[in-house]
PDB file of N, CA and C in Angstrom:
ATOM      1  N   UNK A   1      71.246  30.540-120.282  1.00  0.00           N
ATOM      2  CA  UNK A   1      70.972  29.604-119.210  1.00  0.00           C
ATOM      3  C   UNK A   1      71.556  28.226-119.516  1.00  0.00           C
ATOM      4  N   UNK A   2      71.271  27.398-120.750  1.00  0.00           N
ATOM      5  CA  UNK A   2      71.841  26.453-121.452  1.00  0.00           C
ATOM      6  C   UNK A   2      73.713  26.672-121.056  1.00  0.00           C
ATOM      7  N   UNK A   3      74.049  27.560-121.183  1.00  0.00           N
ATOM      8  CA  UNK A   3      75.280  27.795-120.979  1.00  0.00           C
ATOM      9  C   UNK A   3      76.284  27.302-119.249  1.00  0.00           C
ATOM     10  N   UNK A   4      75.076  27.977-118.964  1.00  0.00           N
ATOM     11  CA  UNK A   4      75.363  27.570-117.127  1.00  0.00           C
ATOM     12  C   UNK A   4      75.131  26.858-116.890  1.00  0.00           C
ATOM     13  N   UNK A   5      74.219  25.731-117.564  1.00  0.00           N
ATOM     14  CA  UNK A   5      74.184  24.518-117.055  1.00  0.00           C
ATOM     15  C   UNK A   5      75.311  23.568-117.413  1.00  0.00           C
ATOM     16  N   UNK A   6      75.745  23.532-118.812  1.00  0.00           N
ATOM     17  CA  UNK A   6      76.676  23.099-119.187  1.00  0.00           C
ATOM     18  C   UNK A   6      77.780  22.799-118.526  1.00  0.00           C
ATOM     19  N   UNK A   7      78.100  24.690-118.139  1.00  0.00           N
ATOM     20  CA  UNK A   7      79.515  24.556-117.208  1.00  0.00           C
ATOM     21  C   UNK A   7      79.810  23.798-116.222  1.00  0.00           C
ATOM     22  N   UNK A   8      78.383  24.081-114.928  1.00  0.00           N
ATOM     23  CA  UNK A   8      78.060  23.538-113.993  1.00  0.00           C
ATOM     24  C   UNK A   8      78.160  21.638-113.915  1.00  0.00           C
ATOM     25  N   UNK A   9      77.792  21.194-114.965  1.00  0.00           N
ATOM     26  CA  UNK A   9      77.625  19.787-115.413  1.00  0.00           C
ATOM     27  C   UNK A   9      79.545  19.527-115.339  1.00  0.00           C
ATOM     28  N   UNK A  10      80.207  20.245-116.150  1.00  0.00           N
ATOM     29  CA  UNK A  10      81.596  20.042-116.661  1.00  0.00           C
ATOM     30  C   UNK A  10      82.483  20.371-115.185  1.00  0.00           C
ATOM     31  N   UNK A  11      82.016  21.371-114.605  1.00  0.00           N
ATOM     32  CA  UNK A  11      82.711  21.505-113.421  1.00  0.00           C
ATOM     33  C   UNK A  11      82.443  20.122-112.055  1.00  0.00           C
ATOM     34  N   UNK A  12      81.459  20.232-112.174  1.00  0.00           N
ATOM     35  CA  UNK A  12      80.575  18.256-110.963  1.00  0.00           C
ATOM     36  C   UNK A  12      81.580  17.701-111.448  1.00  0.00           C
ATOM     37  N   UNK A  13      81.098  17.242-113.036  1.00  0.00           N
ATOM     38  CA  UNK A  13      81.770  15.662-113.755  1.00  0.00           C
ATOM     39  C   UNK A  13      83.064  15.602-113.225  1.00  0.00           C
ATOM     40  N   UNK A  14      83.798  17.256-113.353  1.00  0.00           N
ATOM     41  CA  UNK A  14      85.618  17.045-112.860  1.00  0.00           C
ATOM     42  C   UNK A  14      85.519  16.656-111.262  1.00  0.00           C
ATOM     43  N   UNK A  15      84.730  17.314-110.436  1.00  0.00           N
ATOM     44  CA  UNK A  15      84.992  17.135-109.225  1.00  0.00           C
ATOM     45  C   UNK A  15      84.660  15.743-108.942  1.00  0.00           C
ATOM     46  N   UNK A  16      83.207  15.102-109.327  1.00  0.00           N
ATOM     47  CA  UNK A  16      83.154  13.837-109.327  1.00  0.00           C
ATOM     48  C   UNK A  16      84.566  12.434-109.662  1.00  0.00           C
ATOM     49  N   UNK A  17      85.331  13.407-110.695  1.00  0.00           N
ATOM     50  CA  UNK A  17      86.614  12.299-111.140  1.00  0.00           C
ATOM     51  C   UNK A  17      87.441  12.340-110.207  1.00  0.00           C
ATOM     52  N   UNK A  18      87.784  13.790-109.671  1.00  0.00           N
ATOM     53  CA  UNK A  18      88.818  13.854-108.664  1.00  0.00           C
ATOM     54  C   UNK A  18      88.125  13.300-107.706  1.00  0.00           C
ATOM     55  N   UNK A  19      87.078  13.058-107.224  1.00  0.00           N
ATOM     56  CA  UNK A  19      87.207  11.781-105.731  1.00  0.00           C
ATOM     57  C   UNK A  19      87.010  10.825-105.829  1.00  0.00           C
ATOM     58  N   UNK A  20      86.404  10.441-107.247  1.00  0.00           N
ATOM     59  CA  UNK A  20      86.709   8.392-107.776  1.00  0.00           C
ATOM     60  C   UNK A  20      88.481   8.622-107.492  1.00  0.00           C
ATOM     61  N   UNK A  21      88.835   9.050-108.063  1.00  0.00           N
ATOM     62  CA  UNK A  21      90.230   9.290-107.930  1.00  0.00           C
ATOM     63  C   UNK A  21      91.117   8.826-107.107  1.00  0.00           C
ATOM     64  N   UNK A  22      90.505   9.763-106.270  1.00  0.00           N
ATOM     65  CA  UNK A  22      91.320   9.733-104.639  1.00  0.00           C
ATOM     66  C   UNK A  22      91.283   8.603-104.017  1.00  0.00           C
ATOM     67  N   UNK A  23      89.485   8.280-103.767  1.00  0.00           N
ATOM     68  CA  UNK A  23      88.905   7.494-103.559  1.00  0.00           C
ATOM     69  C   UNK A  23      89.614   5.897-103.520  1.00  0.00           C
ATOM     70  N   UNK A  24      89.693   5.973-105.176  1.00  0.00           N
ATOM     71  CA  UNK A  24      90.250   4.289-105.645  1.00  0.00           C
ATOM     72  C   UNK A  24      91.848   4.264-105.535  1.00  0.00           C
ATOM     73  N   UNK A  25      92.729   5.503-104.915  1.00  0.00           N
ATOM     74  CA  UNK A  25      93.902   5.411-104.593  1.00  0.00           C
ATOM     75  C   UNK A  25      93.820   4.883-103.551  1.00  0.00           C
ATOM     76  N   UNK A  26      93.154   5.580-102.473  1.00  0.00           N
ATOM     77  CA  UNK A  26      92.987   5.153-101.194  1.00  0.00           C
ATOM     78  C   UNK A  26      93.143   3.768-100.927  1.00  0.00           C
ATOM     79  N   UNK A  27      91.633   3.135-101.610  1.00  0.00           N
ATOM     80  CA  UNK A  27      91.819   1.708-101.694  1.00  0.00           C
ATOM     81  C   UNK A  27      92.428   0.883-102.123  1.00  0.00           C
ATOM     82  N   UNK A  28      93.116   1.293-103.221  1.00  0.00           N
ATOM     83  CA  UNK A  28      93.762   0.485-103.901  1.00  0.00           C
ATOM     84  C   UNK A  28      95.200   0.206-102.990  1.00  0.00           C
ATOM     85  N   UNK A  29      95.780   1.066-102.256  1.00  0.00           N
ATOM     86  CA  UNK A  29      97.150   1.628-101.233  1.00  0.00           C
ATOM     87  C   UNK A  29      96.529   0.691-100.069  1.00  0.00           C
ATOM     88  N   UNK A  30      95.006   0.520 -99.542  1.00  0.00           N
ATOM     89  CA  UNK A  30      94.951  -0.598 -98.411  1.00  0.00           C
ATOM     90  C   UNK A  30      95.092  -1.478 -98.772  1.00  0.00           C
ATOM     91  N   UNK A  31      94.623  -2.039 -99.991  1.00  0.00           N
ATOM     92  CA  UNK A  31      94.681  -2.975-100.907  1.00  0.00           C
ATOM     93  C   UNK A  31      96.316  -3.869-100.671  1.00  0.00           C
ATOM     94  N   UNK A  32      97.318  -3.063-100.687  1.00  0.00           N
ATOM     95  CA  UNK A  32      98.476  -3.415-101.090  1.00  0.00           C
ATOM     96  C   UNK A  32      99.173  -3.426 -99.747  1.00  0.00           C
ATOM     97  N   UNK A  33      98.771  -2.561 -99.120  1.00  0.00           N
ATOM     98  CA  UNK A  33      99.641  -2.682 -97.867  1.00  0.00           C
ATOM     99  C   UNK A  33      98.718  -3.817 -96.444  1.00  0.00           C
ATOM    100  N   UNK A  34      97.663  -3.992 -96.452  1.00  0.00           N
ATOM    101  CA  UNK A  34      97.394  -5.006 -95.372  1.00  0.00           C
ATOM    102  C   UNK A  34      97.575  -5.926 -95.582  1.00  0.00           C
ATOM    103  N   UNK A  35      97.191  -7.036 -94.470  1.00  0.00           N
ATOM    104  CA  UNK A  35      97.295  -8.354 -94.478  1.00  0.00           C
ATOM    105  C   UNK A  35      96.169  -9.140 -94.108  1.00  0.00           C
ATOM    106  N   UNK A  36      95.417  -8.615 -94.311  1.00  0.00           N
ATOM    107  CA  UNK A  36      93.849  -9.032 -93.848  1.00  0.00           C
ATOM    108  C   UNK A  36      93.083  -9.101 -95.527  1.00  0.00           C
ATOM    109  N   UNK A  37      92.327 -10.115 -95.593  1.00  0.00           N
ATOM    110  CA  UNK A  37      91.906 -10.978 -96.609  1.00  0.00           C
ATOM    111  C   UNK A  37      90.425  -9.823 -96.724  1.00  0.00           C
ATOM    112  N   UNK A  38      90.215 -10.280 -95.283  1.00  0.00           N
ATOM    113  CA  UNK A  38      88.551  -9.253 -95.454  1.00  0.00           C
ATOM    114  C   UNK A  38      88.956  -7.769 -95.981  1.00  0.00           C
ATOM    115  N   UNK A  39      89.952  -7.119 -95.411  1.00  0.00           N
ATOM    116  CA  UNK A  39      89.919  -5.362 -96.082  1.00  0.00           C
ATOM    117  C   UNK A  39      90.436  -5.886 -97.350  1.00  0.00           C
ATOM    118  N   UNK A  40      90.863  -6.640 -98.473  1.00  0.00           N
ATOM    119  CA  UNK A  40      91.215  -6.970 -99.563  1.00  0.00           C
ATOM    120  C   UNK A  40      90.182  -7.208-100.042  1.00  0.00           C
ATOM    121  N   UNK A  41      89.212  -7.767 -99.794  1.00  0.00           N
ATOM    122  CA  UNK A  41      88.012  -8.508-100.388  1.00  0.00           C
ATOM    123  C   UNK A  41      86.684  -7.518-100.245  1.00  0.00           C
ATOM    124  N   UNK A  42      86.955  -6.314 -99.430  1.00  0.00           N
ATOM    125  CA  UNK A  42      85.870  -5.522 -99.233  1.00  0.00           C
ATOM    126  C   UNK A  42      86.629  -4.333 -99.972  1.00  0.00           C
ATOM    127  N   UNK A  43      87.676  -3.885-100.307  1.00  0.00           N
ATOM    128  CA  UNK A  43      88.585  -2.830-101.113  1.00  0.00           C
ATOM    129  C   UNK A  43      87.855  -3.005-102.662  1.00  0.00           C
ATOM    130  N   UNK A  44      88.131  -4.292-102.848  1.00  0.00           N
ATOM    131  CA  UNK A  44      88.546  -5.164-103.857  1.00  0.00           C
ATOM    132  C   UNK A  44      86.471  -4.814-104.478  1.00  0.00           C
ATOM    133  N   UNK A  45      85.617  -5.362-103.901  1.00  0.00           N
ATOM    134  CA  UNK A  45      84.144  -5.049-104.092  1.00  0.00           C
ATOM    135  C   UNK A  45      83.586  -3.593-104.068  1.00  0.00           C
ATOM    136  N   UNK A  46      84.104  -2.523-103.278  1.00  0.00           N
ATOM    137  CA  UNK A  46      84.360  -1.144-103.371  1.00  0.00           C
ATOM    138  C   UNK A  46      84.901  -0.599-104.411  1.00  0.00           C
ATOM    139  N   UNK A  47      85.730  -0.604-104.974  1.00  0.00           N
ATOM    140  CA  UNK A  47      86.602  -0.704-106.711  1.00  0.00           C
ATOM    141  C   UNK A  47      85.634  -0.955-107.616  1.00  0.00           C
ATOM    142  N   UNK A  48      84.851  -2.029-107.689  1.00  0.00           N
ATOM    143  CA  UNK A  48      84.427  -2.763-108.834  1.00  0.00           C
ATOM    144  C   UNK A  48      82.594  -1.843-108.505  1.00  0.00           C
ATOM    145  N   UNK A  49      82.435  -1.416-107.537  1.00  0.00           N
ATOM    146  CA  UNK A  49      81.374  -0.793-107.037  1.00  0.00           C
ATOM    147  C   UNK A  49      81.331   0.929-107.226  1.00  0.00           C
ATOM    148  N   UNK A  50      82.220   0.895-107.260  1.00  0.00           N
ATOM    149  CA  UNK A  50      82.926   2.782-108.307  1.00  0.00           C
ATOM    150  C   UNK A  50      83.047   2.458-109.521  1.00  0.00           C
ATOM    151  N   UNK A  51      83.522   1.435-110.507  1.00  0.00           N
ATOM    152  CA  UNK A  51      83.556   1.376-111.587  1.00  0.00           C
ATOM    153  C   UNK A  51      82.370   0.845-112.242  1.00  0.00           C
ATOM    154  N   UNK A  52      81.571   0.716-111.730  1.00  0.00           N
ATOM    155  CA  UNK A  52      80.235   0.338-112.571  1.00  0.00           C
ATOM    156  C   UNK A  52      79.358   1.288-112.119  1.00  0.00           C
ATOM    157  N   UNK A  53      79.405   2.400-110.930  1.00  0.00           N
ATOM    158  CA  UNK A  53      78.512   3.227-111.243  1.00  0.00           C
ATOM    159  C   UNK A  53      78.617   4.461-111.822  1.00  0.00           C
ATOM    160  N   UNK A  54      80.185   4.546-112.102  1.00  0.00           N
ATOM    161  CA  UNK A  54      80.747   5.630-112.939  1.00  0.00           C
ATOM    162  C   UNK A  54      79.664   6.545-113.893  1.00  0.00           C
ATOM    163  N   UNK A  55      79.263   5.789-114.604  1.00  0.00           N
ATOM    164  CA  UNK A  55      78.557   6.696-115.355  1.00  0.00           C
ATOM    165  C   UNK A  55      77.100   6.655-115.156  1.00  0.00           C
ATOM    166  N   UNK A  56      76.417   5.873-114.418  1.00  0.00           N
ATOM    167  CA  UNK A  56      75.156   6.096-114.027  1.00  0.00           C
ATOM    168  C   UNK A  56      74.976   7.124-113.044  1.00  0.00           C
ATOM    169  N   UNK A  57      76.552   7.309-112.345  1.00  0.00           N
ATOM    170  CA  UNK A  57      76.163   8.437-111.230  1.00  0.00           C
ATOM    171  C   UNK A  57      76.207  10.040-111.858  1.00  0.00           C
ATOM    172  N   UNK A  58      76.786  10.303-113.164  1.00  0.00           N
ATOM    173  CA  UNK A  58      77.294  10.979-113.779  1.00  0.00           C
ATOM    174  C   UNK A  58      75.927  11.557-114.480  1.00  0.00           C
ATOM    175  N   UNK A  59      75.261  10.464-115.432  1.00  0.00           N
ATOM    176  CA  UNK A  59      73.566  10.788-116.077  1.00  0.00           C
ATOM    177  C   UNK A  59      72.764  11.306-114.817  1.00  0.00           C
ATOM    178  N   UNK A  60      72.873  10.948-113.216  1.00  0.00           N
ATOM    179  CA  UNK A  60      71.784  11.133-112.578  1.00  0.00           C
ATOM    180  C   UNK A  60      71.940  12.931-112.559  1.00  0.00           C
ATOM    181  N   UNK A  61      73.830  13.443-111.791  1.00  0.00           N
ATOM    182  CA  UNK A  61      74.108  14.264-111.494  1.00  0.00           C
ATOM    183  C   UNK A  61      73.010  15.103-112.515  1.00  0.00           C
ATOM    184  N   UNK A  62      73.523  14.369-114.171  1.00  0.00           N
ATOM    185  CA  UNK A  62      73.438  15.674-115.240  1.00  0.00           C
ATOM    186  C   UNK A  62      71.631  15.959-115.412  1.00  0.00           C
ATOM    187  N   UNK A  63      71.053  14.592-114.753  1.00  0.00           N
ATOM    188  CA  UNK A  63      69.305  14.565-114.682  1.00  0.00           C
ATOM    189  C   UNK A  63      68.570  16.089-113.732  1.00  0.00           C
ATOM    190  N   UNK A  64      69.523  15.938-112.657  1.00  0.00           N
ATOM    191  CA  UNK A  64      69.442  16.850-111.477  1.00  0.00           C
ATOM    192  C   UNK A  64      69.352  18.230-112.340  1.00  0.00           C
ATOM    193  N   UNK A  65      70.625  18.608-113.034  1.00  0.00           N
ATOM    194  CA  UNK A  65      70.922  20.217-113.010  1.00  0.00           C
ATOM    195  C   UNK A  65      69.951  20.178-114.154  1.00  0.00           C
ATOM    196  N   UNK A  66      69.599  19.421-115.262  1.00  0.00           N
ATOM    197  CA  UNK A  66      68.835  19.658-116.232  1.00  0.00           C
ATOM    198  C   UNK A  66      67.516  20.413-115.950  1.00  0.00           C
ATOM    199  N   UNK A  67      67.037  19.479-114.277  1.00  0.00           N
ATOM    200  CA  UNK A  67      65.695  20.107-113.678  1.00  0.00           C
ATOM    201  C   UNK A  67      65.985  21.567-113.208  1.00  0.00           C
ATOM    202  N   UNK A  68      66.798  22.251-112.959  1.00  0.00           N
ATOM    203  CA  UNK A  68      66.950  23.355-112.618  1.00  0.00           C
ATOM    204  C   UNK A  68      66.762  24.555-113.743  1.00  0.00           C
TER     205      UNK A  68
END
């Protein structure tokens, strides 16, 4: 059982990276291509709002499957 949870944990964590991923491409590409201060400044707080919950969202995921 220990085993399946493991995997399960390792398989989230990847899927979780691939849509920070995507995610902070996305923004980072509006980031660069508009001309509007506000989608820069709300991109820009979105970024810094994925990178600080990186790993708190990661302990909650692994809190979750632990209860299972």
């Amino acid at each position: 059982m220990n085993i399946l949870k493991e995997l399960t944990k390792i398989f989230i964590r990847s899927k979780l990276e691939d849509e920070k991923r995507k995610l902070k491409d996305k923004l980072q590409k509006q980031i660069i291509t508009t001309t509007s201060t506000s989608v820069v400044a709300r991109n820009t707080a979105y970024l810094r709002i994925i990178d600080t919950l990186n790993g708190k969202g990661i302990a909650e995921v692994n809190k979750i499957i632990d209860k299972i």
